[in-house]
PDB file of N, CA and C in Angstrom:
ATOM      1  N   UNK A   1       0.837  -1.187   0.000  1.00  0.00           N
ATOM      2  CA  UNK A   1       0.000   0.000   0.000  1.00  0.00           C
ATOM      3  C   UNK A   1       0.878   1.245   0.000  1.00  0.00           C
ATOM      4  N   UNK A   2       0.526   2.630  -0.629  1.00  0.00           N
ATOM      5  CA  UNK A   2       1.494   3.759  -0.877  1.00  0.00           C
ATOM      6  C   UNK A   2       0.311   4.571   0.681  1.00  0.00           C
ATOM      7  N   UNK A   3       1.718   5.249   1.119  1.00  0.00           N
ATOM      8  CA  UNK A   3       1.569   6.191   2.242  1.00  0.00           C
ATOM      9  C   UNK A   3       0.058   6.734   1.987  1.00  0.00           C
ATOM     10  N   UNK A   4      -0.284   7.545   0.626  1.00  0.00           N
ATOM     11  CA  UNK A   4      -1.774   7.940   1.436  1.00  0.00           C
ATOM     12  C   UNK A   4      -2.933   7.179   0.922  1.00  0.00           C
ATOM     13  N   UNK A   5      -2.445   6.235   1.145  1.00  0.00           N
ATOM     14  CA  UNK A   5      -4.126   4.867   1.279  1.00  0.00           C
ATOM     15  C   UNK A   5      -3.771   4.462   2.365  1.00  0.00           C
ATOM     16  N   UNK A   6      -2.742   4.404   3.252  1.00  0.00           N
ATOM     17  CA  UNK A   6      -2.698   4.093   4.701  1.00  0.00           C
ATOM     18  C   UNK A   6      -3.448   5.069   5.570  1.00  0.00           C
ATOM     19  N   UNK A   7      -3.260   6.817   5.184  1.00  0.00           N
ATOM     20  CA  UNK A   7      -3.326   7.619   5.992  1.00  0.00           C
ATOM     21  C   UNK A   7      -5.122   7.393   5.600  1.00  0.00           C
ATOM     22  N   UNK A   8      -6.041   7.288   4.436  1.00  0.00           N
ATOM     23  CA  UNK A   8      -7.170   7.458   4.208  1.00  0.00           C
ATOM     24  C   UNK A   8      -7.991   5.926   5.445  1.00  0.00           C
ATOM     25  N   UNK A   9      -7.285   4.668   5.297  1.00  0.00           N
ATOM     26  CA  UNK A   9      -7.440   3.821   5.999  1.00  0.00           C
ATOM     27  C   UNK A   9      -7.081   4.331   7.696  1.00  0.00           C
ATOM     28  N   UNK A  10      -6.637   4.433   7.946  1.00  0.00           N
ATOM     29  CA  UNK A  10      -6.081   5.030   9.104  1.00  0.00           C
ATOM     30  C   UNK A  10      -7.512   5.793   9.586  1.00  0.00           C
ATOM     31  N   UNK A  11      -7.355   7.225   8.855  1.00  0.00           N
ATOM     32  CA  UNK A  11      -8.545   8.018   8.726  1.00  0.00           C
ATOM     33  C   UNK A  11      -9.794   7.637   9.288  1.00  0.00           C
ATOM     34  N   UNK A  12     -10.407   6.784   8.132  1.00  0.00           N
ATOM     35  CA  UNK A  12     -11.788   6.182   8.457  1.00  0.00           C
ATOM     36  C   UNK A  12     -12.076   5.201   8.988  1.00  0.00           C
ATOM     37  N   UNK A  13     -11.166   4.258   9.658  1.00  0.00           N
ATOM     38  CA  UNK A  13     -11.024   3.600  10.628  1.00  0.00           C
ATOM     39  C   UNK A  13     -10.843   3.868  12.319  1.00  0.00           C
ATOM     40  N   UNK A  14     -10.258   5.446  12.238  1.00  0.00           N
ATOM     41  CA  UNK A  14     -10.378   6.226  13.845  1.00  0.00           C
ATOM     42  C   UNK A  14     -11.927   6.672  13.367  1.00  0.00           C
ATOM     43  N   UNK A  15     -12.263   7.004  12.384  1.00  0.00           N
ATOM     44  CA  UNK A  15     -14.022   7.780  12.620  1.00  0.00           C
ATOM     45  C   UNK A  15     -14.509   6.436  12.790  1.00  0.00           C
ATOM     46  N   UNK A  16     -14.664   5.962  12.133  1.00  0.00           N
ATOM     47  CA  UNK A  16     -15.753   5.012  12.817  1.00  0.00           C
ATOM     48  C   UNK A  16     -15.613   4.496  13.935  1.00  0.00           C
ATOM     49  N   UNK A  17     -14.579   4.332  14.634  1.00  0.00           N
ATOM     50  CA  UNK A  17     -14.328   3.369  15.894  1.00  0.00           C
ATOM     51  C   UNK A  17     -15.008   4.934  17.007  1.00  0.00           C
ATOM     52  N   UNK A  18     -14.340   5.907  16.437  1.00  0.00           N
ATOM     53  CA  UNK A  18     -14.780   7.037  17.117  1.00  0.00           C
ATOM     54  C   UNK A  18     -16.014   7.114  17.449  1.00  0.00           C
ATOM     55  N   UNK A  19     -16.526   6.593  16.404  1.00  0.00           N
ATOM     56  CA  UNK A  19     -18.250   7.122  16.108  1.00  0.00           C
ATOM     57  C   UNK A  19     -18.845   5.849  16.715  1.00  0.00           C
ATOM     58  N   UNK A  20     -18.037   4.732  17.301  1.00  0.00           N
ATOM     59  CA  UNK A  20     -18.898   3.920  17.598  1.00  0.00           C
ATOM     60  C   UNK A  20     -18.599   3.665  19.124  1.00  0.00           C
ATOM     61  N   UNK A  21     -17.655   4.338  19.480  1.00  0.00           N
ATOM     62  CA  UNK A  21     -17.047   4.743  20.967  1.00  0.00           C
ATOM     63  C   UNK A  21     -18.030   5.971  21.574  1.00  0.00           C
ATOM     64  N   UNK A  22     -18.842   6.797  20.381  1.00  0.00           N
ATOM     65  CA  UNK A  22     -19.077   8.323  21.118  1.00  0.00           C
ATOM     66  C   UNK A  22     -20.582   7.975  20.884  1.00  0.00           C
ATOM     67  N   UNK A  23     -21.379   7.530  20.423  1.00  0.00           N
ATOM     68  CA  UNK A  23     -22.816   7.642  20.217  1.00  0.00           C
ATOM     69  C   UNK A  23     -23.112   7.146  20.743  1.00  0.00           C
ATOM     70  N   UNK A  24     -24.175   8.167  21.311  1.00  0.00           N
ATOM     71  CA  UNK A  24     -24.650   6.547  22.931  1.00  0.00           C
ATOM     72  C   UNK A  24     -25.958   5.475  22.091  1.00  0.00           C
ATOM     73  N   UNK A  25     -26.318   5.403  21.049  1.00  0.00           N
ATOM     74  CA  UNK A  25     -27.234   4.543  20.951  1.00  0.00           C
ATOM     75  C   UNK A  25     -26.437   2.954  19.995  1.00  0.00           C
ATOM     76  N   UNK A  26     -24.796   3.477  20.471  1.00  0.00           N
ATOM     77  CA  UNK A  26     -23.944   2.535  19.786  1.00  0.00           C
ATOM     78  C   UNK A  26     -23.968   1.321  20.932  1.00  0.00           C
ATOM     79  N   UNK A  27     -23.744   0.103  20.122  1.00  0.00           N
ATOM     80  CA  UNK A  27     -23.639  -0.880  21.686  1.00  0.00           C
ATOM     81  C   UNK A  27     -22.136  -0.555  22.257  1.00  0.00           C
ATOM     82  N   UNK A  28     -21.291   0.025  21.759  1.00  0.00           N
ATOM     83  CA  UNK A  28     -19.960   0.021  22.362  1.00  0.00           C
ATOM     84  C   UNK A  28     -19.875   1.239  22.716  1.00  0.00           C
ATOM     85  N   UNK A  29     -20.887   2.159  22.831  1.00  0.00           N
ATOM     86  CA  UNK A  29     -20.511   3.544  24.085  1.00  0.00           C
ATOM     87  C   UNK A  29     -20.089   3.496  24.626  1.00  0.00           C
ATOM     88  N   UNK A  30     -18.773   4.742  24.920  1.00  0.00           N
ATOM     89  CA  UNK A  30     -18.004   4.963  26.460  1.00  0.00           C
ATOM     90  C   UNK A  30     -18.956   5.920  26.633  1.00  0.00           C
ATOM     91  N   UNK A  31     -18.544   7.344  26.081  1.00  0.00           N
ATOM     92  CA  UNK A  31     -18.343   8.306  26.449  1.00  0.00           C
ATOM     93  C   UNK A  31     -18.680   9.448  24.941  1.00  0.00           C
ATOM     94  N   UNK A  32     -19.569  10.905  25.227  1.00  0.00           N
ATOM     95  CA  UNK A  32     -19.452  11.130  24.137  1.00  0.00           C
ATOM     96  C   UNK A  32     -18.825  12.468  24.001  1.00  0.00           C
ATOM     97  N   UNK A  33     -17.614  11.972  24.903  1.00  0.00           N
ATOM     98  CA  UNK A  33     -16.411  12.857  24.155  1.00  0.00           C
ATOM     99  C   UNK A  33     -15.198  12.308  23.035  1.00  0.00           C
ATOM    100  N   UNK A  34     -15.512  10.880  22.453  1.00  0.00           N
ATOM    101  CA  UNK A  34     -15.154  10.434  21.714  1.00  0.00           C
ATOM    102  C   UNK A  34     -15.604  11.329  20.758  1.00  0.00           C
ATOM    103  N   UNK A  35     -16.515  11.743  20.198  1.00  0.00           N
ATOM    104  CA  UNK A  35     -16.727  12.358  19.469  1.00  0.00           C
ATOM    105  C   UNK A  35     -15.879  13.880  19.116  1.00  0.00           C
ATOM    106  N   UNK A  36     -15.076  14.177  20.121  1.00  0.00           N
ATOM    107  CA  UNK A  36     -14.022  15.036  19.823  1.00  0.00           C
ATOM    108  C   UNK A  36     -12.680  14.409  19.137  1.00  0.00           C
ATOM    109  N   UNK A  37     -12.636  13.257  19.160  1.00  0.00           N
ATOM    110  CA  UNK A  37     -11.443  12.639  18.562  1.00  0.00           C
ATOM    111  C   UNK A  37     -11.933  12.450  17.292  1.00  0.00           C
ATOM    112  N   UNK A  38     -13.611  12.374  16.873  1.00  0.00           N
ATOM    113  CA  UNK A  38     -14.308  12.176  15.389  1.00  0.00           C
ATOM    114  C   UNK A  38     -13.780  13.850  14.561  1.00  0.00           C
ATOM    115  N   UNK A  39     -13.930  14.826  15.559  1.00  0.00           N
ATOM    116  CA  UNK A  39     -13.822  16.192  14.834  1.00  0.00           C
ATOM    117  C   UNK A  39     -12.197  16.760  14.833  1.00  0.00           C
ATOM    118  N   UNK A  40     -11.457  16.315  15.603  1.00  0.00           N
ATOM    119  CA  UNK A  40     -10.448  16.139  15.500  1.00  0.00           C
ATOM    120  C   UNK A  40      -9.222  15.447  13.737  1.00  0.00           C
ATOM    121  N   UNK A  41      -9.918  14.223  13.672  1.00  0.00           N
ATOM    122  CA  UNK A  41      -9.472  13.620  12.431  1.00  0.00           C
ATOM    123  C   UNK A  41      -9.837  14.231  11.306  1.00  0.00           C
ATOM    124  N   UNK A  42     -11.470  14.962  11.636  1.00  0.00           N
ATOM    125  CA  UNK A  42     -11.677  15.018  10.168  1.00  0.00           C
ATOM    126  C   UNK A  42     -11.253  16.868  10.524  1.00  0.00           C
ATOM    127  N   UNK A  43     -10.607  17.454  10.953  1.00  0.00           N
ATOM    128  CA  UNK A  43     -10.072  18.665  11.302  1.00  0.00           C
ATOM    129  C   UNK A  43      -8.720  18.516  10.457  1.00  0.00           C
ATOM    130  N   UNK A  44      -7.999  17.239  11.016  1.00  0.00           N
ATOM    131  CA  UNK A  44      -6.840  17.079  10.334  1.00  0.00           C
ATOM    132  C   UNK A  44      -7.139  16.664   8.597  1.00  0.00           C
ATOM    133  N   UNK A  45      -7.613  16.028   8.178  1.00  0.00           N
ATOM    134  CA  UNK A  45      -8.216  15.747   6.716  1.00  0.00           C
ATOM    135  C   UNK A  45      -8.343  17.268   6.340  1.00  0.00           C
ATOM    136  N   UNK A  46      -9.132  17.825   6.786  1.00  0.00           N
ATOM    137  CA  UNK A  46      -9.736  19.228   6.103  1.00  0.00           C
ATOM    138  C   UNK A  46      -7.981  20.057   5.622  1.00  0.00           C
ATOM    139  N   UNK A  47      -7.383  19.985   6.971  1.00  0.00           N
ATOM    140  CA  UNK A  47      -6.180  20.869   6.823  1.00  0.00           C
ATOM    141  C   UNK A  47      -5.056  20.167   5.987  1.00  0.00           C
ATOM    142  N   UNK A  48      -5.601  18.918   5.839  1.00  0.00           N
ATOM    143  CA  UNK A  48      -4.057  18.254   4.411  1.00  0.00           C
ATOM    144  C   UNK A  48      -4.755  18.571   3.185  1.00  0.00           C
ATOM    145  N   UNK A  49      -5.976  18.748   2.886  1.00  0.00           N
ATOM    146  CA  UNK A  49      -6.604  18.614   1.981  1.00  0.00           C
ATOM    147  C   UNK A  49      -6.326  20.745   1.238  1.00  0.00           C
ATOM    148  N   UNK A  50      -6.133  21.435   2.318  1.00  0.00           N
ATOM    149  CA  UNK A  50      -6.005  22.924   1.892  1.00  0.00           C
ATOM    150  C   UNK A  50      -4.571  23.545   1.952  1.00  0.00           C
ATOM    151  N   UNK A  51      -3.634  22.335   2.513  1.00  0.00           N
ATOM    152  CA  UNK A  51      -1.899  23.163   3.007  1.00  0.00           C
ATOM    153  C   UNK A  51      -1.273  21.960   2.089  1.00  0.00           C
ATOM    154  N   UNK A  52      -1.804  20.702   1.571  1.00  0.00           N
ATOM    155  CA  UNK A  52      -1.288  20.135   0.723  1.00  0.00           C
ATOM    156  C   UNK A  52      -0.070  19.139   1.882  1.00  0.00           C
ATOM    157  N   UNK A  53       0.030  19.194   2.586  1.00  0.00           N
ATOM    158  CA  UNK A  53       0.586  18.534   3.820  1.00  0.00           C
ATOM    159  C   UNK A  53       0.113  17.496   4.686  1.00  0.00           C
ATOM    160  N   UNK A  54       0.533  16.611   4.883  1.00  0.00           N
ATOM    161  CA  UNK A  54       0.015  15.344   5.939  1.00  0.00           C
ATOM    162  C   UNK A  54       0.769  15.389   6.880  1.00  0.00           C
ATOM    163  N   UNK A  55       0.832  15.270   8.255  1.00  0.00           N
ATOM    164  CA  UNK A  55       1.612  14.508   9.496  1.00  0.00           C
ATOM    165  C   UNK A  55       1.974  13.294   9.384  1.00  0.00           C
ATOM    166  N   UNK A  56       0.597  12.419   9.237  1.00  0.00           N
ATOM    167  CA  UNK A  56       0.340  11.202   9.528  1.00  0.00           C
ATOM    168  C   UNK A  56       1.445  10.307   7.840  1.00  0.00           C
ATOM    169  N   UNK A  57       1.404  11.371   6.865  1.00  0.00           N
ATOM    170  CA  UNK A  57       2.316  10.416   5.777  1.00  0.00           C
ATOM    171  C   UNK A  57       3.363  11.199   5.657  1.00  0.00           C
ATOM    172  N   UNK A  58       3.875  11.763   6.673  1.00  0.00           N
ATOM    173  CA  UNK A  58       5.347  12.380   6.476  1.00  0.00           C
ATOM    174  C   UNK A  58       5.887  11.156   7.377  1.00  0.00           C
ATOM    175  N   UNK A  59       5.288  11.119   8.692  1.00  0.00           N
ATOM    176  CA  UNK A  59       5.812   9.683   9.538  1.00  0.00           C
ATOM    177  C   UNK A  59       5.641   8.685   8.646  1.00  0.00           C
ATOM    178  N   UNK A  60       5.018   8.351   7.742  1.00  0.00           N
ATOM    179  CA  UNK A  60       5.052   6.902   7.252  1.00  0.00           C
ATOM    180  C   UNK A  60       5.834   6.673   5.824  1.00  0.00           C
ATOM    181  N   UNK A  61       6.285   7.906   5.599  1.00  0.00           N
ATOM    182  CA  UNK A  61       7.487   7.832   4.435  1.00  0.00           C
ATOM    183  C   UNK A  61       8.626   8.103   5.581  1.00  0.00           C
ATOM    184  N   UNK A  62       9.012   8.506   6.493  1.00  0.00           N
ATOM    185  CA  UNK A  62      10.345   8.053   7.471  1.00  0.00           C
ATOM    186  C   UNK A  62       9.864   6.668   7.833  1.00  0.00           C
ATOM    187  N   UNK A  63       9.256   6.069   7.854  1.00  0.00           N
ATOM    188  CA  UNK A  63       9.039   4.743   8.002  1.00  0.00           C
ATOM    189  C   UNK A  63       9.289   3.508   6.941  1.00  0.00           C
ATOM    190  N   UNK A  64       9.508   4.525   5.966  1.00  0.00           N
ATOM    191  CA  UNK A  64       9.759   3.517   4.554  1.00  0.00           C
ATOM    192  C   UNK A  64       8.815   3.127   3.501  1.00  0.00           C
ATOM    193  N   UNK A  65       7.632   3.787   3.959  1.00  0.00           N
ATOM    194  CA  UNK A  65       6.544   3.469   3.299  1.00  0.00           C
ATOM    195  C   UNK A  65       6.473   3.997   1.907  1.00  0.00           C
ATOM    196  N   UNK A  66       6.019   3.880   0.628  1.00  0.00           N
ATOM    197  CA  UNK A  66       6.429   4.547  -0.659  1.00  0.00           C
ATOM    198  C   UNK A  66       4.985   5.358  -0.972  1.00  0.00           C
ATOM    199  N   UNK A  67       5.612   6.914  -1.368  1.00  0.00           N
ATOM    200  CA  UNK A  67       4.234   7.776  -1.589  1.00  0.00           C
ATOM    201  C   UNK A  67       3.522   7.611  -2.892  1.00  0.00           C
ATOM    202  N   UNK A  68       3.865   7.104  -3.601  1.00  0.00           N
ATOM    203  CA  UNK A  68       3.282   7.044  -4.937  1.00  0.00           C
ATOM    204  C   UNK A  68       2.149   7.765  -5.039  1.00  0.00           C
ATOM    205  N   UNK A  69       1.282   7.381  -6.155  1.00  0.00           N
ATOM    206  CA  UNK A  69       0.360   8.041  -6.617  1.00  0.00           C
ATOM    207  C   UNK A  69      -0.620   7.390  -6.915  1.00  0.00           C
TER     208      UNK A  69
END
C-alpha cells in the first residue's frame, strides 16, 4: 500500500471506531467525548486537503513506506 491509502485507511477507521465509541445509541458507548477525537481527524483531513501537507504520511514515508500516486 502507498503512504496515502494508509493515511485514508487510518482516517476512516479512527471515525468510525470514534463514532462507535461516542454515540450513545452505539452498543460500544463509552463516552461522548469520543466524538471530539471524530472532529479532530476530520479537522486534520480538512487541513491536508487545503496546506497540501500530511503529518500522519510524512511519519510513514520516514518509516519507509512509498508515496506514490
Amino acid at each position: 500500500m502507498k503512504s496515502w491509502q494508509i493515511v485514508r485507511l487510518l482516517a476512516g477507521s479512527f471515525i468510525l471506531l470514534s463514532l462507535a465509541l461516542g454515540v450513545p445509541g452505539s452498543p460500544l458507548f463509552v463516552s461522548p467525548w469520543w466524538l471530539a477525537f471524530t472532529a479532530f481527524v476530520g479537522a486534520n483531513l480538512l487541513q491536508s486537503a487545503l496546506t497540501k501537507w500530511c503529518l500522519m504520511e510524512s511519519l510513514l514515508r520516514r518509516l519507509g513506506v512509498s508515496s506514490g500516486c
